[in-house]
N, C-alpha and C. Protein backbone atom coordinates (compact mmCIF):
# COMPACT_ATOMS: atom_id res chain seq x y z
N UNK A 1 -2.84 4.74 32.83
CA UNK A 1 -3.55 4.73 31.54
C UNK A 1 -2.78 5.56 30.51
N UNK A 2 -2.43 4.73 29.57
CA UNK A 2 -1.61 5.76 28.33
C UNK A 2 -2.65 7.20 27.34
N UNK A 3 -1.89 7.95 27.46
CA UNK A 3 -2.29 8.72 26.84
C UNK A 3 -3.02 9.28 25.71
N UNK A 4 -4.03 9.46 25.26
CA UNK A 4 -4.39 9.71 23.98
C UNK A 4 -4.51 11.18 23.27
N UNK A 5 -3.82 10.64 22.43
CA UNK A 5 -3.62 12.53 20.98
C UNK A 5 -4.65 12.21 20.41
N UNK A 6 -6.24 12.28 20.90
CA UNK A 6 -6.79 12.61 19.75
C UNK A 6 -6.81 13.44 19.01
N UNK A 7 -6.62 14.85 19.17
CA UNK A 7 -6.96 16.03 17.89
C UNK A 7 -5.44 16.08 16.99
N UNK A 8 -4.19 15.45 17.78
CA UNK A 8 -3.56 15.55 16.89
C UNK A 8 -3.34 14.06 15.86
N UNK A 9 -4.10 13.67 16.09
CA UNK A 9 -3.72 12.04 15.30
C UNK A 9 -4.97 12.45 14.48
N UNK A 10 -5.90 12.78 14.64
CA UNK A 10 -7.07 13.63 13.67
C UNK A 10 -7.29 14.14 12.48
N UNK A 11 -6.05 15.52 13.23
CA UNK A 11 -4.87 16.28 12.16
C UNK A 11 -4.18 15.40 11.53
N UNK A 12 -3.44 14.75 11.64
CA UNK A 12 -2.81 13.71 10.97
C UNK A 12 -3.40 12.53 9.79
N UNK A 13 -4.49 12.42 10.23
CA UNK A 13 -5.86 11.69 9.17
C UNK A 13 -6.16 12.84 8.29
N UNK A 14 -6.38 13.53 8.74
CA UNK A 14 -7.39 14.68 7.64
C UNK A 14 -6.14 15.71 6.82
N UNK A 15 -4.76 15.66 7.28
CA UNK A 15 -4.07 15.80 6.19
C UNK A 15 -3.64 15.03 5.65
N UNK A 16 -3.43 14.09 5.82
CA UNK A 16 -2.80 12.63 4.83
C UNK A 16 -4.05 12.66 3.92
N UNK A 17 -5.35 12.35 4.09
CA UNK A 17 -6.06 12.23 3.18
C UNK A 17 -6.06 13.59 1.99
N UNK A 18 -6.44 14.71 2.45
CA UNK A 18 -5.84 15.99 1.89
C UNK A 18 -4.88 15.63 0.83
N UNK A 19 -3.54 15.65 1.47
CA UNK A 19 -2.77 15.25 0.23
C UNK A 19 -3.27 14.30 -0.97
N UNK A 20 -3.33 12.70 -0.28
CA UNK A 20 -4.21 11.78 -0.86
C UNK A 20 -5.08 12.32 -2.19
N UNK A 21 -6.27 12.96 -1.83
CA UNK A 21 -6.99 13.33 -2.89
C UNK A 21 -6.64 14.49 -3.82
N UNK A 22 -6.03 15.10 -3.41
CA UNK A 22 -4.80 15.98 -4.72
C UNK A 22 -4.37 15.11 -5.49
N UNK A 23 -3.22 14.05 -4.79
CA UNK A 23 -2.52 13.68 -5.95
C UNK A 23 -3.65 12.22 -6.86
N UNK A 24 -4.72 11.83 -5.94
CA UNK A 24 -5.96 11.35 -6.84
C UNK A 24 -6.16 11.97 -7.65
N UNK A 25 -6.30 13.15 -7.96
CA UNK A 25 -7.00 14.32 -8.63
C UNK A 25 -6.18 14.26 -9.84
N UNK A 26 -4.52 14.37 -9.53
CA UNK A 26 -3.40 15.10 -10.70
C UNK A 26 -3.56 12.97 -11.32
N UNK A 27 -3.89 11.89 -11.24
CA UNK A 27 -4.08 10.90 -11.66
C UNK A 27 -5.15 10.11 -11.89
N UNK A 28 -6.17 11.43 -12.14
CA UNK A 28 -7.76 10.55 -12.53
C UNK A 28 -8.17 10.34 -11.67
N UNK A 29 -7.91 10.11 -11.09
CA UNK A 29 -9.22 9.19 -9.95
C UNK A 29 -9.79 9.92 -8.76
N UNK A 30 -10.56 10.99 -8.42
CA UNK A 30 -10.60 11.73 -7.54
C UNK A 30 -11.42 11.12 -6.43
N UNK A 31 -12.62 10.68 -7.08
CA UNK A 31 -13.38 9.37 -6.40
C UNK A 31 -12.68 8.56 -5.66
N UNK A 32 -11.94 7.79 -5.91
CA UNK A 32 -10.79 7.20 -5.01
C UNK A 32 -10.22 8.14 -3.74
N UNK A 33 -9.97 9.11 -3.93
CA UNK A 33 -9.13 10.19 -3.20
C UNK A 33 -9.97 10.63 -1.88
N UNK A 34 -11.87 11.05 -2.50
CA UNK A 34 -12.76 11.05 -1.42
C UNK A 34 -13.03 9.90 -0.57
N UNK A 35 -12.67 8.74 -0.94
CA UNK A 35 -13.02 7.58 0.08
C UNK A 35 -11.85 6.84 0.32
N UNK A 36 -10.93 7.65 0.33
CA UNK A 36 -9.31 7.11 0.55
C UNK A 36 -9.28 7.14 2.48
N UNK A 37 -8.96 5.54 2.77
CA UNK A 37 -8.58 5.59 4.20
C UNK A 37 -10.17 6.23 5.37
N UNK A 38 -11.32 5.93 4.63
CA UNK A 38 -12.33 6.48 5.83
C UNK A 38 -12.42 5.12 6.83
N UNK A 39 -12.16 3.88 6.77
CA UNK A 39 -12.14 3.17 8.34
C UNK A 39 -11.24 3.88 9.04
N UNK A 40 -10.32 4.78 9.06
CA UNK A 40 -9.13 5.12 9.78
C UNK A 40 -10.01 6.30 11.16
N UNK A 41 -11.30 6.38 10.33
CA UNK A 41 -12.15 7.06 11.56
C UNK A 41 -13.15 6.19 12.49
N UNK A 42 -13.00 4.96 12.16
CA UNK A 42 -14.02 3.90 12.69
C UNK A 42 -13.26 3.97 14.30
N UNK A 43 -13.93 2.93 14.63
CA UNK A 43 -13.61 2.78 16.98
C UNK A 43 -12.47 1.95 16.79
N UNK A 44 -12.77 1.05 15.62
CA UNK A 44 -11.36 0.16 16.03
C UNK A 44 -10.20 0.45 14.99
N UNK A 45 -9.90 1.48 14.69
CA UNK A 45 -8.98 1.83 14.21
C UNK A 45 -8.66 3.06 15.15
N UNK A 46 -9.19 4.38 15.10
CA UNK A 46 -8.92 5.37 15.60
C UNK A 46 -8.63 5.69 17.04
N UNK A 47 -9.12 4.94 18.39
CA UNK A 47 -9.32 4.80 18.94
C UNK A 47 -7.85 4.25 19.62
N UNK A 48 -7.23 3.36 19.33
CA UNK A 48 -6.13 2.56 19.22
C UNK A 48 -5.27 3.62 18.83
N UNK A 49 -5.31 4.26 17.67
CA UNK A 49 -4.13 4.62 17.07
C UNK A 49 -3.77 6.12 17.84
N UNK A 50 -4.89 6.82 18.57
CA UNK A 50 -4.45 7.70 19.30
C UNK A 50 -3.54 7.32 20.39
N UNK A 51 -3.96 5.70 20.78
CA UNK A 51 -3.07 5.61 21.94
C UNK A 51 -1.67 5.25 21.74
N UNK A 52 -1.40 5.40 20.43
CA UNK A 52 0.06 4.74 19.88
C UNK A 52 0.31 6.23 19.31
N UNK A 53 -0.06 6.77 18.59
CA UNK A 53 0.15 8.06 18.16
C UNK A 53 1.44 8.86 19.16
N UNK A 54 2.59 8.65 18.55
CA UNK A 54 3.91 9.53 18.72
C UNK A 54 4.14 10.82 18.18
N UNK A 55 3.49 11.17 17.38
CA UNK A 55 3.97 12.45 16.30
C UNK A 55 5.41 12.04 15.18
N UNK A 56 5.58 10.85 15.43
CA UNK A 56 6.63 10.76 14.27
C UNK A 56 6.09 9.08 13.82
N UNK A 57 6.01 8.44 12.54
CA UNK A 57 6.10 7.91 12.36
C UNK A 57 4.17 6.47 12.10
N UNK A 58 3.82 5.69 12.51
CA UNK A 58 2.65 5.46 12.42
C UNK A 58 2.47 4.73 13.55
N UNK A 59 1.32 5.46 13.87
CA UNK A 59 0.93 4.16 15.06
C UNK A 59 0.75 2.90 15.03
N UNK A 60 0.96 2.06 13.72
CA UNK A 60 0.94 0.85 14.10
C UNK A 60 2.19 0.24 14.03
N UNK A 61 3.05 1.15 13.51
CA UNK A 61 4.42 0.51 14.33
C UNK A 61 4.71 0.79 15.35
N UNK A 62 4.23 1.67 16.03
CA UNK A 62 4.14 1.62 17.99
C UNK A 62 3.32 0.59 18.10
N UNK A 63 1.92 -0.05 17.97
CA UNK A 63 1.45 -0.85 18.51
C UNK A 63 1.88 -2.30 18.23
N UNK A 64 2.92 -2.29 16.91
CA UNK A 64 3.96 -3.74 16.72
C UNK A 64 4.78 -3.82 17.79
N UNK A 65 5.34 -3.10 18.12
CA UNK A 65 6.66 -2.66 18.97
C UNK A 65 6.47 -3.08 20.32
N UNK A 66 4.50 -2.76 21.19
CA UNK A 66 4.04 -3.43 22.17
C UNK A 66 3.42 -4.91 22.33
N UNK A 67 2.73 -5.23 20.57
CA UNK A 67 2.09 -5.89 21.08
C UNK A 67 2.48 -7.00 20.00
N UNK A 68 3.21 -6.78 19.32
CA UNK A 68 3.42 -7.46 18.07
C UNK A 68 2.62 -7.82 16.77
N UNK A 69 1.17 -8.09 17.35
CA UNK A 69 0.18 -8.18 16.60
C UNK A 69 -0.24 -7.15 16.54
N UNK A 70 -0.54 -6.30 15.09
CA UNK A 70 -1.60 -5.19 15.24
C UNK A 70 -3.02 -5.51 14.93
N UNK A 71 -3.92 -5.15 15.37
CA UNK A 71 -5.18 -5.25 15.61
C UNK A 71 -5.73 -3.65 14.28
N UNK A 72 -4.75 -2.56 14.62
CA UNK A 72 -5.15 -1.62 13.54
C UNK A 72 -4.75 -1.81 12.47
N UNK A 73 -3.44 -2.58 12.03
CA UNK A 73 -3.54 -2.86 10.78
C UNK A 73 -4.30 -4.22 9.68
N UNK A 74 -4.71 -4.92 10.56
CA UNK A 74 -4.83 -6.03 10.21
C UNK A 74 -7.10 -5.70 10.25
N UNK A 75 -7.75 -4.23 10.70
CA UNK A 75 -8.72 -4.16 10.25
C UNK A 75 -8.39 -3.34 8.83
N UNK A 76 -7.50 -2.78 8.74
CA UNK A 76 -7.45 -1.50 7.88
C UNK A 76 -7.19 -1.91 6.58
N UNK A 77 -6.25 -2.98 6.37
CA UNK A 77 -5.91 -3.50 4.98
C UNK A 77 -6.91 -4.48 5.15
N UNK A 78 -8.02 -5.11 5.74
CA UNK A 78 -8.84 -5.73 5.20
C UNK A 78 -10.43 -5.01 4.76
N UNK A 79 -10.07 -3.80 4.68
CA UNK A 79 -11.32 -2.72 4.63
C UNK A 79 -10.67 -1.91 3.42
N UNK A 80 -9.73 -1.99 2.78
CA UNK A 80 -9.00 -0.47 1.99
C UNK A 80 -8.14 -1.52 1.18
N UNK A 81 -9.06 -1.06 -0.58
CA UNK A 81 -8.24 -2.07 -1.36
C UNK A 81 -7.10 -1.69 -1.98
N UNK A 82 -6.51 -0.65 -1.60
CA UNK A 82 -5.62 0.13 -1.99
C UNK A 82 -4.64 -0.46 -1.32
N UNK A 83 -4.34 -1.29 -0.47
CA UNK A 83 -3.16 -2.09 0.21
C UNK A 83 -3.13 -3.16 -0.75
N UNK A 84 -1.86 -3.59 -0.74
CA UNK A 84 -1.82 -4.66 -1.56
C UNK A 84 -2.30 -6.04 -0.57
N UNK A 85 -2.31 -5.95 0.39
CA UNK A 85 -2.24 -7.16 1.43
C UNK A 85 -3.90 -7.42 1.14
N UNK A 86 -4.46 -6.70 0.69
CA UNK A 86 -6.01 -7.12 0.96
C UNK A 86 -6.22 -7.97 -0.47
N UNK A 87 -5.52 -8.07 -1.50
CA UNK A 87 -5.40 -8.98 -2.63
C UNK A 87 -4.79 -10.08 -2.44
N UNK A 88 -3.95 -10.46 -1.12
CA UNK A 88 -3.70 -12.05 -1.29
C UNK A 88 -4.80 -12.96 -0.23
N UNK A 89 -4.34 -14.07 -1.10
CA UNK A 89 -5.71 -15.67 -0.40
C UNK A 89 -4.22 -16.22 0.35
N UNK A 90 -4.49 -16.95 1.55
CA UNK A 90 -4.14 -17.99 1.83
C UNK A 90 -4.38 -19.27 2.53
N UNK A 91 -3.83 -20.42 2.02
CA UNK A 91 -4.68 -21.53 2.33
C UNK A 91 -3.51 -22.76 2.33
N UNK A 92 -3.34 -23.44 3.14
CA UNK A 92 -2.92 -24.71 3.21
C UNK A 92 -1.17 -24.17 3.19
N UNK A 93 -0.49 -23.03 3.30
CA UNK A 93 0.48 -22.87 3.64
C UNK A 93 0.89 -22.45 2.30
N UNK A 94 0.36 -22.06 1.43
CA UNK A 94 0.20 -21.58 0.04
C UNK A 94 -0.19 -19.80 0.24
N UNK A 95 0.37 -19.07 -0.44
CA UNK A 95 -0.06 -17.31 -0.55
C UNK A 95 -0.77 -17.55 -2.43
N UNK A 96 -1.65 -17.05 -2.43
CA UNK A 96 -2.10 -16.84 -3.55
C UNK A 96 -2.57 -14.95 -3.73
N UNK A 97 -1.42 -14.58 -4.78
CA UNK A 97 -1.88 -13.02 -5.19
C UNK A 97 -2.41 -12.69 -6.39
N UNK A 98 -3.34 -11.48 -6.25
CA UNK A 98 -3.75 -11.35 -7.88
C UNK A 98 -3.21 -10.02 -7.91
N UNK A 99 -2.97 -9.52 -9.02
CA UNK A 99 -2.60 -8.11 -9.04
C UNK A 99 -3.78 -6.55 -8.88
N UNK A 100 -3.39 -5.86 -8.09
CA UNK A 100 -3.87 -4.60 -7.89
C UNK A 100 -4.88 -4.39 -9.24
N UNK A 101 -5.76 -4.32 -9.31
CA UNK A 101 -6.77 -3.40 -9.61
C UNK A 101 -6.24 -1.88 -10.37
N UNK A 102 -6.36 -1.39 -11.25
CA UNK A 102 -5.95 -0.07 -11.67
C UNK A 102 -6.01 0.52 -10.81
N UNK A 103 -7.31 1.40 -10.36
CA UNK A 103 -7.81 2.42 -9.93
C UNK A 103 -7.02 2.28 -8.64
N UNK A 104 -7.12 0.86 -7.89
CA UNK A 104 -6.37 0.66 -6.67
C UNK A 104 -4.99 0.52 -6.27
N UNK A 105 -4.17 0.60 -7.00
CA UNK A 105 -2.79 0.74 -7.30
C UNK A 105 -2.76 2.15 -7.92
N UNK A 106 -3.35 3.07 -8.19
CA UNK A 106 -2.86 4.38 -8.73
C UNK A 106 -3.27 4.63 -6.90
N UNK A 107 -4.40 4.75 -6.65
CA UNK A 107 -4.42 4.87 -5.33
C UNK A 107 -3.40 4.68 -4.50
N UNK A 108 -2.94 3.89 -4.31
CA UNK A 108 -1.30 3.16 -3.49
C UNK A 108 -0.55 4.05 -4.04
N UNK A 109 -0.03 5.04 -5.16
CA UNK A 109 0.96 5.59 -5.18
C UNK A 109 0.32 7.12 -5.22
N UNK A 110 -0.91 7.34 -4.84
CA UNK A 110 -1.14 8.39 -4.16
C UNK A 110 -0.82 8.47 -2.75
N UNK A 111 -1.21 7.07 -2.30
CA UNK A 111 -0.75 6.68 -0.60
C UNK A 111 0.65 7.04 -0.32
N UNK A 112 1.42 6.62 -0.75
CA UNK A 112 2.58 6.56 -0.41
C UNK A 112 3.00 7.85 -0.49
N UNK A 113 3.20 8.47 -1.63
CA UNK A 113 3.45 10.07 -1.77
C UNK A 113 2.81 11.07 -1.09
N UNK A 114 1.88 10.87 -0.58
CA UNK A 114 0.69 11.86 0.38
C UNK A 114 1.75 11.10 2.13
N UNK A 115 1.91 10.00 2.20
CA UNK A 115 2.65 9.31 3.52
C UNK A 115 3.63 9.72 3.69
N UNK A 116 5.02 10.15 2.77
CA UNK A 116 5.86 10.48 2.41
C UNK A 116 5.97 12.02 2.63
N UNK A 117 5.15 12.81 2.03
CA UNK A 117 5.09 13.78 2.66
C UNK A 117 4.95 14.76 4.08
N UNK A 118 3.24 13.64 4.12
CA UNK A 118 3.21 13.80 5.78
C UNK A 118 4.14 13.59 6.56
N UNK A 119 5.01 12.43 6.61
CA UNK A 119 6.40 12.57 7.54
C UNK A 119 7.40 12.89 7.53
N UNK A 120 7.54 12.96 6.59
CA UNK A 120 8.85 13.71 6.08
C UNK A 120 8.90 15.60 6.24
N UNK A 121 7.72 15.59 5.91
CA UNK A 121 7.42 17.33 6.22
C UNK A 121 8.28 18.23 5.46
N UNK A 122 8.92 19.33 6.07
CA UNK A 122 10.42 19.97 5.07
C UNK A 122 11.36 18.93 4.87
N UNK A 123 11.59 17.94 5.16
CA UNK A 123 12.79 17.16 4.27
C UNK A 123 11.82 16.71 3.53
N UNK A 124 10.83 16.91 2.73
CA UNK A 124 10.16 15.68 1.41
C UNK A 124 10.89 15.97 0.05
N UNK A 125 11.28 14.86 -0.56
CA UNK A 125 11.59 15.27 -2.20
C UNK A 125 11.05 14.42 -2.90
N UNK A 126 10.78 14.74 -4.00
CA UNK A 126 10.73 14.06 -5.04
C UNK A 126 10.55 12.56 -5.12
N UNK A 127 12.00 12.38 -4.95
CA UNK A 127 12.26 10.67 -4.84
C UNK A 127 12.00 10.02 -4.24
N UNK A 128 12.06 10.98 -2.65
CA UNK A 128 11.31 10.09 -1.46
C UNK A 128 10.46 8.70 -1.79
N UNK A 129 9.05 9.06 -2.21
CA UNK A 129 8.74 7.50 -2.53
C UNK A 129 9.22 6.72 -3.08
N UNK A 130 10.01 6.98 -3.92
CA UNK A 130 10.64 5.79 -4.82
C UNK A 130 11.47 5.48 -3.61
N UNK A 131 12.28 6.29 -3.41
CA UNK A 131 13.35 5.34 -2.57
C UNK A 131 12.98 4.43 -1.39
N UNK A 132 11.94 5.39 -0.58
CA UNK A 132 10.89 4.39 0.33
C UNK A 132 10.61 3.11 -0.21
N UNK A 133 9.95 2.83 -1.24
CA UNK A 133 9.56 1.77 -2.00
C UNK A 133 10.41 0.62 -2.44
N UNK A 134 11.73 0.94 -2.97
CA UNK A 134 13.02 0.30 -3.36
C UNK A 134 13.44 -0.72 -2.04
N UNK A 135 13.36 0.39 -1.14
CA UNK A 135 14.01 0.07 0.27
C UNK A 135 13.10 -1.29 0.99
N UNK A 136 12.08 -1.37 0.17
CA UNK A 136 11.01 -2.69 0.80
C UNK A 136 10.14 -3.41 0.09
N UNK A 137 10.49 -3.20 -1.36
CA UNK A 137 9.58 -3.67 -2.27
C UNK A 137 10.35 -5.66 -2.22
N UNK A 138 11.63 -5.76 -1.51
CA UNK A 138 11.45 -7.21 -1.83
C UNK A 138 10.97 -7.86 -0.48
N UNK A 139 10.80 -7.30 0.53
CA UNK A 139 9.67 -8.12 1.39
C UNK A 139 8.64 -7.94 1.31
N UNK A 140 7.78 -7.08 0.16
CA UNK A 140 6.52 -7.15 -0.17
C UNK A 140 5.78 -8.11 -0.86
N UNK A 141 4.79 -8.93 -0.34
CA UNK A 141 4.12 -9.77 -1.23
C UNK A 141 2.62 -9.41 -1.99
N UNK A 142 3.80 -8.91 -3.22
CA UNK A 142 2.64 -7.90 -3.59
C UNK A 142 2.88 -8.42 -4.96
N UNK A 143 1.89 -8.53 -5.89
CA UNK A 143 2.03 -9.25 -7.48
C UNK A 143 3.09 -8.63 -8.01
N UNK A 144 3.69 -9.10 -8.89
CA UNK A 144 5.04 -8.76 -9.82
C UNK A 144 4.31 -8.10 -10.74
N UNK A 145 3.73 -7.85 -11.28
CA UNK A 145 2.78 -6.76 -12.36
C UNK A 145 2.27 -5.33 -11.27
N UNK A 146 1.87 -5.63 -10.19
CA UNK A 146 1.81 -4.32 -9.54
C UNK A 146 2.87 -3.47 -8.88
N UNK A 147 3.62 -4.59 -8.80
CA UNK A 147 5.05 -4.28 -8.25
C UNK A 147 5.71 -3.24 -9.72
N UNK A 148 6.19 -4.08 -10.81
CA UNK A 148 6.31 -3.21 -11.33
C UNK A 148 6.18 -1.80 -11.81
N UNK A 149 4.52 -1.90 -12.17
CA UNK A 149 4.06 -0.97 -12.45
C UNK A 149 4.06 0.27 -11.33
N UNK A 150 3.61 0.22 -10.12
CA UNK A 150 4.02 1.30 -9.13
C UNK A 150 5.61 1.70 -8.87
N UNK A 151 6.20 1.06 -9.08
CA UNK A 151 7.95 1.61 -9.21
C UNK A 151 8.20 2.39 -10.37
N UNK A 152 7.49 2.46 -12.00
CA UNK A 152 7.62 3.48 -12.73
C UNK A 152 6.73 4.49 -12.67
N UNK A 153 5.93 4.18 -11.82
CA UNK A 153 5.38 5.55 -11.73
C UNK A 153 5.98 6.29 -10.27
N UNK A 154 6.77 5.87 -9.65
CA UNK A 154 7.37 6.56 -8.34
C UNK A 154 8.67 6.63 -8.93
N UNK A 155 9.28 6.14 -10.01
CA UNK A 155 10.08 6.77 -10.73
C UNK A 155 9.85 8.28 -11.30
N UNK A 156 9.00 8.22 -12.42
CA UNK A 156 8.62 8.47 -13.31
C UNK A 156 7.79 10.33 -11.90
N UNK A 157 7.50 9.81 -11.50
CA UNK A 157 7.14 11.14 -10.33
C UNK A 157 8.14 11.55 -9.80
N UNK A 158 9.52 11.24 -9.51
CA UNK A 158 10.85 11.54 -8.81
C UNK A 158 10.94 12.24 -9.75
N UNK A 159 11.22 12.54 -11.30
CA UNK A 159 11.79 13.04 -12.19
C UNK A 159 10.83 14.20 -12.78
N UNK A 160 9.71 14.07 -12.89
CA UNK A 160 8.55 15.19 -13.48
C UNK A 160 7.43 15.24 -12.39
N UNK A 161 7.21 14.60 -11.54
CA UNK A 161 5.82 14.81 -10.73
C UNK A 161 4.68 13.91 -11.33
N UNK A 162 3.76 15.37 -11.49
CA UNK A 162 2.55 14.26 -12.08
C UNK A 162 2.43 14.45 -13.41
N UNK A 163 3.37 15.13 -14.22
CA UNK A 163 3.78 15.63 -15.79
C UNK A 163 2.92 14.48 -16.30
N UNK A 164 3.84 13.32 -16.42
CA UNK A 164 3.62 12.42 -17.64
C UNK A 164 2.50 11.33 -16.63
N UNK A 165 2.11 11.59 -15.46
CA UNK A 165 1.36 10.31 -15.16
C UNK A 165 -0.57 10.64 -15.00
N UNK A 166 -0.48 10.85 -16.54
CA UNK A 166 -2.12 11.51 -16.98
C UNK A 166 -2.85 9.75 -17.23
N UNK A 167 -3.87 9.73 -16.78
CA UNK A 167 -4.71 8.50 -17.28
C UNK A 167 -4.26 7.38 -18.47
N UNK A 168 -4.42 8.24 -19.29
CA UNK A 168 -4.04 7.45 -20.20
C UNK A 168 -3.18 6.79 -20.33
N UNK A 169 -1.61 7.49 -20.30
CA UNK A 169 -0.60 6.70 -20.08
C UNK A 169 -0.41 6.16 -18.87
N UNK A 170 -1.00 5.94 -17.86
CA UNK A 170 -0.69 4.98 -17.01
C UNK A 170 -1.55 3.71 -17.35
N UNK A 171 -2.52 4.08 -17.71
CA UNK A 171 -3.59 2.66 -18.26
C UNK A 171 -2.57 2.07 -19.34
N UNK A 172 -2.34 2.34 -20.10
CA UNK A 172 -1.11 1.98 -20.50
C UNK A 172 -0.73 0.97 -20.16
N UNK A 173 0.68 1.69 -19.54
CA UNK A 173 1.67 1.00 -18.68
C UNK A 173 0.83 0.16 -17.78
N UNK A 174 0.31 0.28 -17.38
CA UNK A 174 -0.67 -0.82 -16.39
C UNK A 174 -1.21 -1.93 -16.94
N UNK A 175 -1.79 -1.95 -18.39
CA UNK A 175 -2.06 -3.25 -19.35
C UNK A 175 -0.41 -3.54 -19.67
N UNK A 176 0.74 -3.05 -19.84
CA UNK A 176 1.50 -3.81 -20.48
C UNK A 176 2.34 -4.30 -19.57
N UNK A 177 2.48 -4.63 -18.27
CA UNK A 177 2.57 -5.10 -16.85
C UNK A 177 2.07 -5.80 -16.70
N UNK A 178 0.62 -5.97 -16.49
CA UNK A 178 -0.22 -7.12 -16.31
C UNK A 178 0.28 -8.28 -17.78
N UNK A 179 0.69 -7.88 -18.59
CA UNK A 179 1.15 -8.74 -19.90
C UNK A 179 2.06 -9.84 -19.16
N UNK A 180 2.81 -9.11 -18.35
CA UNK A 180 4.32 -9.56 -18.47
C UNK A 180 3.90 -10.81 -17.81
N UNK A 181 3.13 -11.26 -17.33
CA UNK A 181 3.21 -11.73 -15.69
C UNK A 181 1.92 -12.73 -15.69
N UNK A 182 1.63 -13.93 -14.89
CA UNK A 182 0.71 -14.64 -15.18
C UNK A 182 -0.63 -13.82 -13.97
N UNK A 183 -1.61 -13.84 -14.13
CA UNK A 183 -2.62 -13.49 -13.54
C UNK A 183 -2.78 -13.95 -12.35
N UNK A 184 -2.67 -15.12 -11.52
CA UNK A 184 -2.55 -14.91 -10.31
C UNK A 184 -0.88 -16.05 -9.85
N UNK A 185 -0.13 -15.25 -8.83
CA UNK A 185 1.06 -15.67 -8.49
C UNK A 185 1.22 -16.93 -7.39
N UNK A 186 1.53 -17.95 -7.15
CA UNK A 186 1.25 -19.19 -6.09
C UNK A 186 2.68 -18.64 -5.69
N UNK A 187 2.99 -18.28 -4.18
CA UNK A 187 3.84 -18.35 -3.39
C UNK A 187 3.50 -19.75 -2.76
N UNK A 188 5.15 -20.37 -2.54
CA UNK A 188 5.35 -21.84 -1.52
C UNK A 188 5.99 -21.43 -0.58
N UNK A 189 5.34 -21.62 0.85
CA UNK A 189 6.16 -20.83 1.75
C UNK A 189 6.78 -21.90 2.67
N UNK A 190 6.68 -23.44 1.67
CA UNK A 190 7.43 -24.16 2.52
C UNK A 190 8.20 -25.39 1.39
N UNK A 191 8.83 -24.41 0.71
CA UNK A 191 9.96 -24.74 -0.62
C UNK A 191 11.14 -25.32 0.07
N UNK A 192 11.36 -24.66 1.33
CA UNK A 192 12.44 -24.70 1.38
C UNK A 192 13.74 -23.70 1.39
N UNK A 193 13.84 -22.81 1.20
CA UNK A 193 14.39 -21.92 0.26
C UNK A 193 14.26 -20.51 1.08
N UNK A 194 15.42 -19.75 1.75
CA UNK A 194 14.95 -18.66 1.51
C UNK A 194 13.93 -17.87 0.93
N UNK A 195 14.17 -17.54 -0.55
CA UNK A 195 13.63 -16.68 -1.37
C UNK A 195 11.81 -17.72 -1.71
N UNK A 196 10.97 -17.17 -1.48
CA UNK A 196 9.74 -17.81 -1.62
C UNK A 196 9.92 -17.89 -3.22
N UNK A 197 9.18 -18.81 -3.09
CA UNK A 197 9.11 -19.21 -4.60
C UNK A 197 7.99 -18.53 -5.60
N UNK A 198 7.79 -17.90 -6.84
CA UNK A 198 6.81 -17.90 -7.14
C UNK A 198 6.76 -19.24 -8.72
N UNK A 199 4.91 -19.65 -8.51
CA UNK A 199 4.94 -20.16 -9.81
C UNK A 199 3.49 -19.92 -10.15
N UNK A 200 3.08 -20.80 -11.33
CA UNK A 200 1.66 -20.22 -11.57
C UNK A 200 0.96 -22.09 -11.62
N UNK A 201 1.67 -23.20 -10.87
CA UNK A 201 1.56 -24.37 -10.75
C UNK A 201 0.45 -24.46 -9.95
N UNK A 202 -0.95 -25.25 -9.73
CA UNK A 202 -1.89 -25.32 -9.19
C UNK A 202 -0.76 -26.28 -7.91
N UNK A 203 -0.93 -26.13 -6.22
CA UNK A 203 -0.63 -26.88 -5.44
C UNK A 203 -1.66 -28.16 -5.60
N UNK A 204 -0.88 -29.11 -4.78
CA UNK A 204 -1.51 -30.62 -5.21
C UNK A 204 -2.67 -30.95 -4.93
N UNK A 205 -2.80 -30.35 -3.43
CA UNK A 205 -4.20 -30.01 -3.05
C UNK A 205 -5.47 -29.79 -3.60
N UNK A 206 -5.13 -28.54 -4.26
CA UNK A 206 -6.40 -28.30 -5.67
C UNK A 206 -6.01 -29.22 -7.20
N UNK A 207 -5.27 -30.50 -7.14
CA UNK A 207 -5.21 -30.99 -8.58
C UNK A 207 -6.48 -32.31 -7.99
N UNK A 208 -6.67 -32.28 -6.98
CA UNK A 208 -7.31 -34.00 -6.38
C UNK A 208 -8.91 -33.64 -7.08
């Protein structure tokens, strides 16, 4: 029978969130910050993740690594709208995304920077998230308006912190992102093509 860390995978929840609601705090949203990641204490999340729990890294890339399918991630981003994965539809071999939510995308780059920290520990800097982010933002299927917008603010935090990323100006930048970009994105994931396609073309399916 494999082993379980509960008190230290615990520790590991209750400081990630910790961080979490700080940097909620230094970006408005503190509310967000208190209910940031609570399925991560439910049976079918926690339960699991002690038994994958390494001390480096996340347990559900140990439980990819055994089982291929995760079972903890696949409750967790459908419970926590702060993932981008819980904003796409799919249907008929079609991805349909809408973009992040404000509140829920400032959230996501509290995530990441509070994640970033936690593992990184004494090596954390600054940039860390950004560069984390860079390093995987093109296999993310995550809207091109949220995409954007969370890369200047994990910029924009590499260089000042939480200086310039006060409410206001991120609401901002967050309406003039959503500008750029059509409101919801149609991925074809059978174009052909490497690179998925995006368009804002209704599939044929929904023209009948």
């Amino acid at each position: 029978m494999a082993k379980r860390h509960i008190f230290k995978h615990l520790h590991t929840i209750n400081k990630h969130r910790f961080i979490v609601f700080t940097n909620c705090c230094h970006l408005g949203i503190p509310f967000r910050g208190l209910l940031h990641d609570l399925s991560k204490y439910s049976s079918k999340e926690f339960w699991p993740s002690t038994k994958y729990y390494r001390g480096v890294g996340s347990p559900i890339l140990n439980e990819r690594k055994e089982t291929i399918y995760s079972n903890i991630w696949n409750h967790h981003t459908n419970r926590n709208r702060h993932h981008f994965e819980y904003w796409i539809d799919l249907c008929n071999n079609y991805i349909f995304i809408r973009p992040m939510p404000y509140k829920f995308a400032l959230e996501y780059v509290a995530d990441v920077i509070s994640a970033s920290k936690t593992y990184a520990g004494k090596n954390f800097y600054p940039s860390k998230p950004l560069e984390y982010f860079e390093q995987r933002k093109h296999t993310y299927l995550m809207h091109s308006a949220t995409k954007e917008f969370v890369e200047h603010l994990f910029k924009e935090y590499s260089i000042n912190r939480f200086k310039n990323l006060k409410k206001k100006h991120t609401k901002t930048i967050y309406e003039e992102c959503l500008e750029k970009f059509p409101n919801i994105e149609v991925h074809d994931l059978l174009n052909g093509n490497k690179e998925i396609k995006i368009t804002t073309d209704l599939p044929s399916f929904l023209q009948k």
